[in-house]
Each structure stands twice: as C-alpha cells, then as structure tokens.
PDB file of N, CA and C in Angstrom:
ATOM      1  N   UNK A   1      87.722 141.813  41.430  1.00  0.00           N
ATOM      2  CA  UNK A   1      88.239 141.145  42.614  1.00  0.00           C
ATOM      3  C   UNK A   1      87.050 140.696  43.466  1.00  0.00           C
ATOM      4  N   UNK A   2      87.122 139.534  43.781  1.00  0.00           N
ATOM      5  CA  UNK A   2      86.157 139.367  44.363  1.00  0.00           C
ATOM      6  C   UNK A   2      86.351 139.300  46.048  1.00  0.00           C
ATOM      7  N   UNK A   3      85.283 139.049  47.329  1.00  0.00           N
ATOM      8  CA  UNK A   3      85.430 139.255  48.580  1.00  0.00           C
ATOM      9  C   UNK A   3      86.538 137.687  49.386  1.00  0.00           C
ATOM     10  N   UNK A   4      86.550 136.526  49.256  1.00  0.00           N
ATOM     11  CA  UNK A   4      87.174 135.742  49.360  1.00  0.00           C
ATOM     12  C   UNK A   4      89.165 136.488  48.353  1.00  0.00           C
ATOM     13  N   UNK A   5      88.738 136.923  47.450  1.00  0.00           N
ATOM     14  CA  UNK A   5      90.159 137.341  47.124  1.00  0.00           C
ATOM     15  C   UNK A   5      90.767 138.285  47.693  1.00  0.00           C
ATOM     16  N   UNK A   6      90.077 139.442  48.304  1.00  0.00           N
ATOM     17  CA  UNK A   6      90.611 140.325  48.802  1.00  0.00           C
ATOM     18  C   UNK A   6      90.719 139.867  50.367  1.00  0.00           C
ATOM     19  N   UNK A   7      90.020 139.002  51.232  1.00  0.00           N
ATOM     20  CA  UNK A   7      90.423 138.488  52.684  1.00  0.00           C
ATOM     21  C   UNK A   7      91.641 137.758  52.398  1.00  0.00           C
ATOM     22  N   UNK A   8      91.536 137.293  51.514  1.00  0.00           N
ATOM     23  CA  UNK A   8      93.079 135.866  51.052  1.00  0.00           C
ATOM     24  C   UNK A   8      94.298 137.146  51.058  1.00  0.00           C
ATOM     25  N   UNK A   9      94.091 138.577  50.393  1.00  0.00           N
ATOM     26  CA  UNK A   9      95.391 139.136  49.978  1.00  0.00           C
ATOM     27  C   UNK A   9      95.755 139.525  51.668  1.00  0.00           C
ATOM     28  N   UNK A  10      94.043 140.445  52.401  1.00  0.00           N
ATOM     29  CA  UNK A  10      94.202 140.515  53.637  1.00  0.00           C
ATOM     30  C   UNK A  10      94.840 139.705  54.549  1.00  0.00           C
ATOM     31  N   UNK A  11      94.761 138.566  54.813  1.00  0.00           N
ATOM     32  CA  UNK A  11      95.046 138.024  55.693  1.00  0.00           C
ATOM     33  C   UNK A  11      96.901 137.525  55.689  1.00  0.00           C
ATOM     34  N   UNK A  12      97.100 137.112  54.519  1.00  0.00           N
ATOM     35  CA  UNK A  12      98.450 137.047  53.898  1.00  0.00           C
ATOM     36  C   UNK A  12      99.619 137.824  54.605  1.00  0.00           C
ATOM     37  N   UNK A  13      98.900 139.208  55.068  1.00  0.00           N
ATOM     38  CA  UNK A  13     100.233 140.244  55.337  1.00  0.00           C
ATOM     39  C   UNK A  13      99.626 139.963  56.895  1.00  0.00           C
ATOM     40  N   UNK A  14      98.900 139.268  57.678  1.00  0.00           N
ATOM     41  CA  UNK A  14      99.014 139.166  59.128  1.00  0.00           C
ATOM     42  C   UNK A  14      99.649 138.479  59.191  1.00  0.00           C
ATOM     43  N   UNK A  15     100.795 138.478  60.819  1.00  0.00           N
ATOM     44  CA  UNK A  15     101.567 138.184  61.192  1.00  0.00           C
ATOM     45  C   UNK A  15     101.279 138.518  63.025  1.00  0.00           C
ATOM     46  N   UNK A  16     101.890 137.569  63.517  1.00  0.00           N
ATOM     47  CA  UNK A  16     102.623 138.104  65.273  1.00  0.00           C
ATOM     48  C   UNK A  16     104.013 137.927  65.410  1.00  0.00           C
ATOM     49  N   UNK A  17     104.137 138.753  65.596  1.00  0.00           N
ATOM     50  CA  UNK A  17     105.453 139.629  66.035  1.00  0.00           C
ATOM     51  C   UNK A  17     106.543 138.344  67.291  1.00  0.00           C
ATOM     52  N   UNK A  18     105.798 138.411  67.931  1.00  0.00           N
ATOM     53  CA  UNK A  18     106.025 138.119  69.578  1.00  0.00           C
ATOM     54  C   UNK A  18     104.947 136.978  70.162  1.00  0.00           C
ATOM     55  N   UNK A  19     104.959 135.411  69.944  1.00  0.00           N
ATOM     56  CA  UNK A  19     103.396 134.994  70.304  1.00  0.00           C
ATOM     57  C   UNK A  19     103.747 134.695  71.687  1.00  0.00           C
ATOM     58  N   UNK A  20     104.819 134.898  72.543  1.00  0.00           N
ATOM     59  CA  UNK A  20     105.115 134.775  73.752  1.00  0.00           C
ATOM     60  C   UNK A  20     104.445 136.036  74.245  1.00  0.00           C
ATOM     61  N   UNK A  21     103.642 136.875  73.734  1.00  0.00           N
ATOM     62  CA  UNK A  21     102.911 138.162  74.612  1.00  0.00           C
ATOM     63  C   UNK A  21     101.311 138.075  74.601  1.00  0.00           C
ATOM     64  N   UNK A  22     101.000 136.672  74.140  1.00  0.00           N
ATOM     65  CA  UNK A  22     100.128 136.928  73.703  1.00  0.00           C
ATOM     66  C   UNK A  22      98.918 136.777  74.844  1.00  0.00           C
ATOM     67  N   UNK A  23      99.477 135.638  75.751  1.00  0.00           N
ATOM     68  CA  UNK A  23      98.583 135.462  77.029  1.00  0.00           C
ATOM     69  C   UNK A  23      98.535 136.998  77.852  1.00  0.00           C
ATOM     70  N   UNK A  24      99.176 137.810  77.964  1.00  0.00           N
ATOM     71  CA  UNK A  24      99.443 138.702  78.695  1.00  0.00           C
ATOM     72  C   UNK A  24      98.136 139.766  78.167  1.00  0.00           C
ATOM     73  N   UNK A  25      97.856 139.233  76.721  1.00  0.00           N
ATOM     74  CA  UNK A  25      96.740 140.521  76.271  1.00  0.00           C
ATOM     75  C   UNK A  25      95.295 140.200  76.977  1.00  0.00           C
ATOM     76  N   UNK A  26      94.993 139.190  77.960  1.00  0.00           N
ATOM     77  CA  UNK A  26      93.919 139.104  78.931  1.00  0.00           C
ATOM     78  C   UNK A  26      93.924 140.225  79.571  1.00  0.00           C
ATOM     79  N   UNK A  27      94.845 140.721  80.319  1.00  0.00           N
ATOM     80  CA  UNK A  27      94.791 141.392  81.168  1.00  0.00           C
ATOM     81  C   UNK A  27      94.919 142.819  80.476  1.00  0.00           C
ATOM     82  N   UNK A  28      95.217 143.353  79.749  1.00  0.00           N
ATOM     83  CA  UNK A  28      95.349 144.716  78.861  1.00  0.00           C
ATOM     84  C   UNK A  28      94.052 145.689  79.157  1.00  0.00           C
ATOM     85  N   UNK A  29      93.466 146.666  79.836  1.00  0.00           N
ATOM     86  CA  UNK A  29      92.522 147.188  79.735  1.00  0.00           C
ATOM     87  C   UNK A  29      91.307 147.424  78.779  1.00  0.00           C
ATOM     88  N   UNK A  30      92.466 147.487  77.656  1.00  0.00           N
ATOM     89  CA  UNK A  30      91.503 147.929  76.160  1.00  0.00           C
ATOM     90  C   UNK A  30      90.870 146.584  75.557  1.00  0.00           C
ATOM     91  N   UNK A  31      91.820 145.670  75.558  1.00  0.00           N
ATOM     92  CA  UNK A  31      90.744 144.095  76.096  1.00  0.00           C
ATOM     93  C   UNK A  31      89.843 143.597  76.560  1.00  0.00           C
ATOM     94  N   UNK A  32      90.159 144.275  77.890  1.00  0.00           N
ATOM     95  CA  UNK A  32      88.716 144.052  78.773  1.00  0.00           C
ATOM     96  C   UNK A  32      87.776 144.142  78.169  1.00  0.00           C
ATOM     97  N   UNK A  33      87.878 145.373  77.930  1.00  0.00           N
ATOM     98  CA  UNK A  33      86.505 146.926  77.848  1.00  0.00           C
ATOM     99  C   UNK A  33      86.064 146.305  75.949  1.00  0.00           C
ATOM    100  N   UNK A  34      86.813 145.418  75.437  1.00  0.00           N
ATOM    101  CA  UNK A  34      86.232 144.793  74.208  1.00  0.00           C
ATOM    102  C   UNK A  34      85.545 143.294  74.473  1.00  0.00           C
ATOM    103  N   UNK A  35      86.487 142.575  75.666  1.00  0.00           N
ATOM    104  CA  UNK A  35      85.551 141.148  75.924  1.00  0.00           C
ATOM    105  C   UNK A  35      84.472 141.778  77.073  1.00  0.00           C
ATOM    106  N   UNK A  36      84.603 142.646  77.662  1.00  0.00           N
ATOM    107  CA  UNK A  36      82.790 142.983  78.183  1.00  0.00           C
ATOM    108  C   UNK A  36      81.627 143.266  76.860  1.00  0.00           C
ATOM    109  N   UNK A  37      82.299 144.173  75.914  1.00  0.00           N
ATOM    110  CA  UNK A  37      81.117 145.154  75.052  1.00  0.00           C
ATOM    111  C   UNK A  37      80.665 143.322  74.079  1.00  0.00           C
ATOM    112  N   UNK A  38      81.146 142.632  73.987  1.00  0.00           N
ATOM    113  CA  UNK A  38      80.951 141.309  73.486  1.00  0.00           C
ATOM    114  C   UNK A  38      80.066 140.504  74.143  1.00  0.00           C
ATOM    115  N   UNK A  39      80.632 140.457  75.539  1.00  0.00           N
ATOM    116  CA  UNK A  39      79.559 139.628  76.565  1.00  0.00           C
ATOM    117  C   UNK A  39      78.722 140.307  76.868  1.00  0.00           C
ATOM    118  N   UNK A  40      78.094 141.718  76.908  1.00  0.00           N
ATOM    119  CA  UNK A  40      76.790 142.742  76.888  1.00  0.00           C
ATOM    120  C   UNK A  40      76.105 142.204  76.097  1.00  0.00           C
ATOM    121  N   UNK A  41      76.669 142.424  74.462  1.00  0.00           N
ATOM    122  CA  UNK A  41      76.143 142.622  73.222  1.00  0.00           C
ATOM    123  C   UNK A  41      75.597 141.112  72.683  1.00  0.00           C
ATOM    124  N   UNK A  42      76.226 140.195  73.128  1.00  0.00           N
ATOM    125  CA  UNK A  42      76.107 138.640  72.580  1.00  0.00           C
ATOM    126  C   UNK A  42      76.415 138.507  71.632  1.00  0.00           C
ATOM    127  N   UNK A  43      77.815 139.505  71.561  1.00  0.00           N
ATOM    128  CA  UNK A  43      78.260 139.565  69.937  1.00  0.00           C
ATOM    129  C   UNK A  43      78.429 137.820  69.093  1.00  0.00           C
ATOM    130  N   UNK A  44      78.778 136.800  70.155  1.00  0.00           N
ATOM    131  CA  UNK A  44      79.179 135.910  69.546  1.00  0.00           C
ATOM    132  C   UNK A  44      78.134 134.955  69.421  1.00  0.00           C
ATOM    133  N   UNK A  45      76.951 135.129  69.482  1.00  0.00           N
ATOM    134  CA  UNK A  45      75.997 134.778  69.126  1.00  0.00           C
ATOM    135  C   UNK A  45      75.535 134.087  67.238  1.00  0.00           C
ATOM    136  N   UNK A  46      76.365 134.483  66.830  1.00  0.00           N
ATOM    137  CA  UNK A  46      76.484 134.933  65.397  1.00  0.00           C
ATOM    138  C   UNK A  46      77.164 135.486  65.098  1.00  0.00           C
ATOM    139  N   UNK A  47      78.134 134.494  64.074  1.00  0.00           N
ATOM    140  CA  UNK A  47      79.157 135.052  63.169  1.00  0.00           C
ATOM    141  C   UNK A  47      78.699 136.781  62.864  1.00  0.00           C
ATOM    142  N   UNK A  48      80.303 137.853  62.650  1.00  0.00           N
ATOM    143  CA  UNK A  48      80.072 138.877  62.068  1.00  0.00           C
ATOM    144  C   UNK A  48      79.881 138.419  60.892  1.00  0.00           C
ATOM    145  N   UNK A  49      78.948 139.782  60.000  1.00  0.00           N
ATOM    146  CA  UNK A  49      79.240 139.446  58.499  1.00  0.00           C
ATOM    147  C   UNK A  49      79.883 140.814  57.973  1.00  0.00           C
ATOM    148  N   UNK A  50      80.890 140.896  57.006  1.00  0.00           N
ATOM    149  CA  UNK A  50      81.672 141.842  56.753  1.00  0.00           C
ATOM    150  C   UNK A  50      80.965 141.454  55.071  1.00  0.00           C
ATOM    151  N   UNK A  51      80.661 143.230  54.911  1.00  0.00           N
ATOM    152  CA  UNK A  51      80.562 143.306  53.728  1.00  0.00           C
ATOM    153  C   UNK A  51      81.633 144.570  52.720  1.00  0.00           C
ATOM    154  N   UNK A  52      81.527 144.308  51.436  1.00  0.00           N
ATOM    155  CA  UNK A  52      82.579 145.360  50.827  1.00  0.00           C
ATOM    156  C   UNK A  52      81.333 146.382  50.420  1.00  0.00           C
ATOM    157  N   UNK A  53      81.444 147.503  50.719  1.00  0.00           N
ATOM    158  CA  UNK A  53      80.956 148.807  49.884  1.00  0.00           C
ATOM    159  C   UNK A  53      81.559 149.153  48.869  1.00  0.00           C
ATOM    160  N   UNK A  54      81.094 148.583  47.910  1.00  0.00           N
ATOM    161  CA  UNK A  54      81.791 149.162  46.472  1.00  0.00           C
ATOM    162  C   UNK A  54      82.291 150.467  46.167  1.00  0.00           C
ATOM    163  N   UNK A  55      80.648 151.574  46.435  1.00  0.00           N
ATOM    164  CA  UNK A  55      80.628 153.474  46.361  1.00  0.00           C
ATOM    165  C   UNK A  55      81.664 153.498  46.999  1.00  0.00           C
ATOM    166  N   UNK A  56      81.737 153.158  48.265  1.00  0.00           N
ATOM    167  CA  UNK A  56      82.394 153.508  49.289  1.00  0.00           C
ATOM    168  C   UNK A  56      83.655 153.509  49.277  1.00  0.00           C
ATOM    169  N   UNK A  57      84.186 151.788  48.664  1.00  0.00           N
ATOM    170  CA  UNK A  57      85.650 151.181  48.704  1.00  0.00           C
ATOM    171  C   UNK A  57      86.212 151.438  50.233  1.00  0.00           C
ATOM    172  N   UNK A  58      85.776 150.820  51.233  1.00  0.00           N
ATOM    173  CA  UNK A  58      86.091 150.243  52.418  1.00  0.00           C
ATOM    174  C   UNK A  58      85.144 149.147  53.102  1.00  0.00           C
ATOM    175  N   UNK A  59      85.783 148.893  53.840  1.00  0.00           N
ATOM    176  CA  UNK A  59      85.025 147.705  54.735  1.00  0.00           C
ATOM    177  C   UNK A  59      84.316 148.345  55.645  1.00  0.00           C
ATOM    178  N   UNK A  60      82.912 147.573  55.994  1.00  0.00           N
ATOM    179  CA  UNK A  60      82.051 147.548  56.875  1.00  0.00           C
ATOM    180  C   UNK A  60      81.383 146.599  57.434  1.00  0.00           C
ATOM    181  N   UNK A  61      81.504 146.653  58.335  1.00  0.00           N
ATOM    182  CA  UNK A  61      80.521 145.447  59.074  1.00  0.00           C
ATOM    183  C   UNK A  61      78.973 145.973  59.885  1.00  0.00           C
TER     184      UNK A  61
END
C-alpha cells in the first residue's frame, strides 16, 4: 500500500456532520489555544509533512 493510497482510503471516511456549526468553531477554546500554538510556531510557514513508520505502523508527523 502505498502513502497516497492510504490518505485516499483516509480521507474517504471524512465527513461533517452539521456544516451549519462550523463558523461557531472560531470561538471554541480548544481552537484558540491551536490557532495561537500555530501563529507562535509559524506552523504555516510550510506545508506539514506526514510520514508512515513502517516498524511502527502509525502516523507521524
């Protein structure tokens, strides 16, 4: 299996539920405290890169 096949199976089973809630997740605390650690970090500076650990068999970034 390769990494493009397994994001394709990943992504397949996402879904939203409710996209009428979705503006409301600005304001959510646990939000915040993730768009600050982003704007600290300059996370978006550069794409993440997600790699597969084979030994491992989970994801890591």
């Amino acid at each position: 299996m390769t990494l493009d096949t397994t994001i394709q199976k990943l992504t397949c089973h996402l879904s939203i539920d409710d996209p009428s809630r979705l503006p409301a997740r600005a304001e959510m605390p646990h939000h915040q405290a993730i768009a600050n650690a982003i704007r600290e970090e300059d996370l978006l500076r550069a794409p993440l890169k997600y790699l597969v650990l084979e030994d491992m068999g989970f994801w890591k970034r």
